[in-house]
N, C-alpha and C. Protein backbone atom coordinates (compact mmCIF):
# COMPACT_ATOMS: atom_id res chain seq x y z
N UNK A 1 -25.16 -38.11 21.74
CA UNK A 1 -25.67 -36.94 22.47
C UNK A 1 -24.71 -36.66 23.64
N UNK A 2 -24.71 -35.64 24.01
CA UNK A 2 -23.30 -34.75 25.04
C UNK A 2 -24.03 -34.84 26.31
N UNK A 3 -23.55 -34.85 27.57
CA UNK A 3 -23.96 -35.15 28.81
C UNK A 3 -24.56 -33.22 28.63
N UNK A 4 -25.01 -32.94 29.69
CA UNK A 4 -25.82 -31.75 30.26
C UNK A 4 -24.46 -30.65 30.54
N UNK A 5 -23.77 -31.49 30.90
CA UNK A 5 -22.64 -31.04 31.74
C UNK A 5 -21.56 -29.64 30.34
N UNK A 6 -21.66 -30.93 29.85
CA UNK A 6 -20.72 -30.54 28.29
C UNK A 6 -21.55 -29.33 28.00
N UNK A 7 -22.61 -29.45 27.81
CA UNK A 7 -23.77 -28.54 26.84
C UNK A 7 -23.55 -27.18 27.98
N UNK A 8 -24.19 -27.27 29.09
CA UNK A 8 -23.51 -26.11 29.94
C UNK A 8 -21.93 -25.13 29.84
N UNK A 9 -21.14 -26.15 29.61
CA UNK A 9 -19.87 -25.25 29.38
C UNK A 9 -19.64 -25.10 28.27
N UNK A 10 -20.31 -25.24 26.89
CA UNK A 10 -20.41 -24.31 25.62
C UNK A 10 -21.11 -23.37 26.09
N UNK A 11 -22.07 -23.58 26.57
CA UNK A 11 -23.32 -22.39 26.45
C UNK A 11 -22.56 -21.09 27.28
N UNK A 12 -21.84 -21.32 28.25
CA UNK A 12 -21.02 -20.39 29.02
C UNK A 12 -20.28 -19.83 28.17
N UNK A 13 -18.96 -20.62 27.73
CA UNK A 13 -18.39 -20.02 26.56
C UNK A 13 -18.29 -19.67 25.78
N UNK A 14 -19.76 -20.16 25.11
CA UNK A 14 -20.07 -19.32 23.75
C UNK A 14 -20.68 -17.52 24.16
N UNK A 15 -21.32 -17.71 25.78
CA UNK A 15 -21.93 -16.36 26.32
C UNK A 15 -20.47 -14.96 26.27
N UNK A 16 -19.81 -16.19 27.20
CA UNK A 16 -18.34 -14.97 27.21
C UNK A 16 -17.55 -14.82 25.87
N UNK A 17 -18.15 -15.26 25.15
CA UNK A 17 -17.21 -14.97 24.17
C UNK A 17 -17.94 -13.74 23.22
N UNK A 18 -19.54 -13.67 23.26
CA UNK A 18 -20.05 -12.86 22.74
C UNK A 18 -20.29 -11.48 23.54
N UNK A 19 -19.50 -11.49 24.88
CA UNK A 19 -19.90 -10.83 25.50
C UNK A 19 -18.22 -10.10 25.84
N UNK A 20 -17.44 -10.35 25.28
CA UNK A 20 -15.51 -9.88 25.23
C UNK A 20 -15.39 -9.22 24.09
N UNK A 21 -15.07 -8.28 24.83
CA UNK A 21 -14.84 -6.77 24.04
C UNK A 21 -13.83 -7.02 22.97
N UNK A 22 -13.00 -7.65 23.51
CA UNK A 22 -11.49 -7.72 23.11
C UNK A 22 -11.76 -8.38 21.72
N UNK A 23 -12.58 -9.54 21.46
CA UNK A 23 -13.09 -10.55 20.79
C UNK A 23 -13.85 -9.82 19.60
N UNK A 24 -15.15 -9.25 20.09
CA UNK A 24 -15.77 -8.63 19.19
C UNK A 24 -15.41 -7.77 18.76
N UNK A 25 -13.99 -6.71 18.43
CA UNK A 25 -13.82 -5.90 17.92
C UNK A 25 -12.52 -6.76 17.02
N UNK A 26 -11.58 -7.71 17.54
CA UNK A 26 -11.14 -8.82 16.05
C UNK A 26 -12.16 -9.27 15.22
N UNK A 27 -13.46 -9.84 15.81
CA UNK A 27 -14.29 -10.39 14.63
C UNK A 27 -14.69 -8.97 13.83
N UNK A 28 -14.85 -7.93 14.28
CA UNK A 28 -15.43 -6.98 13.93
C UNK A 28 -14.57 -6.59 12.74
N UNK A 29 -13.16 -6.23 12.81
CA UNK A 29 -12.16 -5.89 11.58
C UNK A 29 -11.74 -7.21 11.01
N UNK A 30 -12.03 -8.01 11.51
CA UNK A 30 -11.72 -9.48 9.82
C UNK A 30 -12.73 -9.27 8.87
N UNK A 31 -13.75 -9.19 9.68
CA UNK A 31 -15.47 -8.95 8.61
C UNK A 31 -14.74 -8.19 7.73
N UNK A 32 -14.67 -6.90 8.55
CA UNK A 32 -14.69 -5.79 8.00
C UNK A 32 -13.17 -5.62 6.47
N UNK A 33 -12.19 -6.29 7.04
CA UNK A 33 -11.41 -6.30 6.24
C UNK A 33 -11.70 -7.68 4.76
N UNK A 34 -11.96 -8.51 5.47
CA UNK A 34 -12.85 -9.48 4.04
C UNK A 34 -14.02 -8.92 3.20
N UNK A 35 -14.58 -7.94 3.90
CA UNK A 35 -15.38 -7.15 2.85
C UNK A 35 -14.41 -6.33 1.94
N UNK A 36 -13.65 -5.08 2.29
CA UNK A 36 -13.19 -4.64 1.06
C UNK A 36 -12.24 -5.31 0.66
N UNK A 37 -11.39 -6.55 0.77
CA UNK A 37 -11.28 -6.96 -0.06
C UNK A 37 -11.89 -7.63 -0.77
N UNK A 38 -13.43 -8.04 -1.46
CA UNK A 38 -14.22 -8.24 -1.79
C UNK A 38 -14.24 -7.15 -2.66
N UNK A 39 -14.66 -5.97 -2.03
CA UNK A 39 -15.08 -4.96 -2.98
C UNK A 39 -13.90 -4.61 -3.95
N UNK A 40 -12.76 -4.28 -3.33
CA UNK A 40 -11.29 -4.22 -4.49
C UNK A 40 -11.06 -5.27 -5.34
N UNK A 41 -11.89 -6.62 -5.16
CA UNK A 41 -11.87 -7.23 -6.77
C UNK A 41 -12.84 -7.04 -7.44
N UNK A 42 -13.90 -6.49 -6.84
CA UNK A 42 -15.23 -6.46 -7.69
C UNK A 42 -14.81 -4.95 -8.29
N UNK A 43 -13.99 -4.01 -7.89
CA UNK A 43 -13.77 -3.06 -8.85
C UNK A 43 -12.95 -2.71 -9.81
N UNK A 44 -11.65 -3.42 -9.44
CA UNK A 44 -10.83 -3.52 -10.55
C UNK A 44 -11.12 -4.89 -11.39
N UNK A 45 -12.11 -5.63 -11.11
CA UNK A 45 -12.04 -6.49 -12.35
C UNK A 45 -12.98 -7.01 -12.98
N UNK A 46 -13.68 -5.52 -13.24
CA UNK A 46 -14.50 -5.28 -14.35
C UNK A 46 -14.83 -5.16 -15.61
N UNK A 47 -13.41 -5.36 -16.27
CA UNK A 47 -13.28 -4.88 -17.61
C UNK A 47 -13.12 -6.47 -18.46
């Protein structure tokens, strides 16, 4: 088990990290780009 201390400075960092613009708009286009490529194999390889 992690001292209090430790657990505090995730909980911070995990806050600023959900809270950085900069951040959530990279996670935002990886999603976004791992989806269609997803969808461009599910359409050409159908046959």
């Amino acid at each position: 088990m992690s001292n209090p201390s430790t657990q505090d400075r995730r909980r911070g960092f995990t806050r600023f990290m959900r809270t950085f613009l900069p951040w959530q708009m990279w996670r935002f286009a990886m999603i976004n780009l791992k989806m269609m490529s997803l969808m461009r194999k599910s359409h050409h390889g159908g046959k």
